[in-house]
Protein backbone atom coordinates (compact mmCIF):
# COMPACT_ATOMS: atom_id res chain seq x y z
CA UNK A 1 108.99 -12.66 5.50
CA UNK A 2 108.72 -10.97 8.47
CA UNK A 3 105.57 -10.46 10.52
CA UNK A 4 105.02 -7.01 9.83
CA UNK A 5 104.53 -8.08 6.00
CA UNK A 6 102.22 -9.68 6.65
CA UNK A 7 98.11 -8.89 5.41
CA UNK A 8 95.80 -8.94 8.04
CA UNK A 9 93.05 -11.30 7.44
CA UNK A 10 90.24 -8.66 7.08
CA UNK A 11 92.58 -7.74 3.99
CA UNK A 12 92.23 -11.05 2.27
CA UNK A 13 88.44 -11.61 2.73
CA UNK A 14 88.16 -8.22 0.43
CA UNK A 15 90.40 -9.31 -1.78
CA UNK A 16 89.13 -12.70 -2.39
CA UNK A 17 85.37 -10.95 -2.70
CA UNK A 18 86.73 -9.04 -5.46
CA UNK A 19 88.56 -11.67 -7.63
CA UNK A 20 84.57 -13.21 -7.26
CA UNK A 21 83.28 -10.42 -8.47
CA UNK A 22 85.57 -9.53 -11.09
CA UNK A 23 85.33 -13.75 -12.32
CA UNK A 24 81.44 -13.18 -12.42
CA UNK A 25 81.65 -10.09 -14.55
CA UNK A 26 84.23 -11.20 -16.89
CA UNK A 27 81.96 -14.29 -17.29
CA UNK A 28 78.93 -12.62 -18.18
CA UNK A 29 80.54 -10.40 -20.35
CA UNK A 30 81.84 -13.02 -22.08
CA UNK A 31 78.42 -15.11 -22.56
CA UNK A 32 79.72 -17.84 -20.08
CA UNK A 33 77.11 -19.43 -17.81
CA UNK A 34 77.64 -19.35 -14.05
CA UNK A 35 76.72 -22.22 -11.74
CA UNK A 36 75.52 -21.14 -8.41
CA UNK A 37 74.63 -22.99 -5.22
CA UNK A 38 71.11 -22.05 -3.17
CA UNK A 39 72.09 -23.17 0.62
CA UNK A 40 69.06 -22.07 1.54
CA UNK A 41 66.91 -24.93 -1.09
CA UNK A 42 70.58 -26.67 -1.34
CA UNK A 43 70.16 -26.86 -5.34
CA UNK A 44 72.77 -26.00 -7.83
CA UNK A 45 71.75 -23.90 -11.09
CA UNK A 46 73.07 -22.70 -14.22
CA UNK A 47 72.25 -18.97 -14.53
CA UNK A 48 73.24 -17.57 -17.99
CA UNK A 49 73.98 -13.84 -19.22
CA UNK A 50 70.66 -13.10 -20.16
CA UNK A 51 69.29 -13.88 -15.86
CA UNK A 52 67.48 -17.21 -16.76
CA UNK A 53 68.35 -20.21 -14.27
CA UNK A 54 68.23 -23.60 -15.05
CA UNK A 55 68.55 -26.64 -12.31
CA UNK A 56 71.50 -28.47 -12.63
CA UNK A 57 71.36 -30.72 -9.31
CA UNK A 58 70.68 -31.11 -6.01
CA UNK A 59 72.40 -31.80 -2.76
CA UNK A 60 73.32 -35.24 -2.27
CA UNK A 61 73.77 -35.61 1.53
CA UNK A 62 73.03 -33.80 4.33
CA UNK A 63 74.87 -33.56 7.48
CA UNK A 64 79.02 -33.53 8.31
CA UNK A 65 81.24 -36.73 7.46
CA UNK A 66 82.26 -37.24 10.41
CA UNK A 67 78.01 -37.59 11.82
CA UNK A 68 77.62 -39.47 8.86
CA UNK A 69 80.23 -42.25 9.83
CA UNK A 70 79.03 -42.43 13.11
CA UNK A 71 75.58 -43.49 12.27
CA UNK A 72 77.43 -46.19 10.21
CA UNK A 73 79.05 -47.63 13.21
């Protein structure tokens, strides 16, 4: 494949967006709940077709591996 076959990276952002959204519609139409993650509370829900949201979890740890090991050591 040469590098004029290539998709430019703007291309594949859309693209991925779209197989989301398409997923998430397909899902509720089908009656299948969707788990979501809040990054801004950091808790993971269950939202089902009908809008209502139920808590699943929450974040476990905060901060990168790599800070984590180093307070470790």
């Amino acid at each position: 494949m040469r590098r004029e076959e290539y998709i430019s990276d703007e291309m594949v952002v859309k693209r991925v967006n779209e197989a989301v959204r398409i997923e998430l519609e397909k899902k509720r139409a089908l009656d299948v709940p969707i788990v979501r993650y809040d990054r801004e509370t950091q808790i993971i829900y269950q939202e089902n077709s009908d809008g209502s949201k139920v808590e699943v979890g929450r974040r476990m740890r905060r901060g990168r591996y790599s800070e984590r090991v180093a307070k470790k050591a």
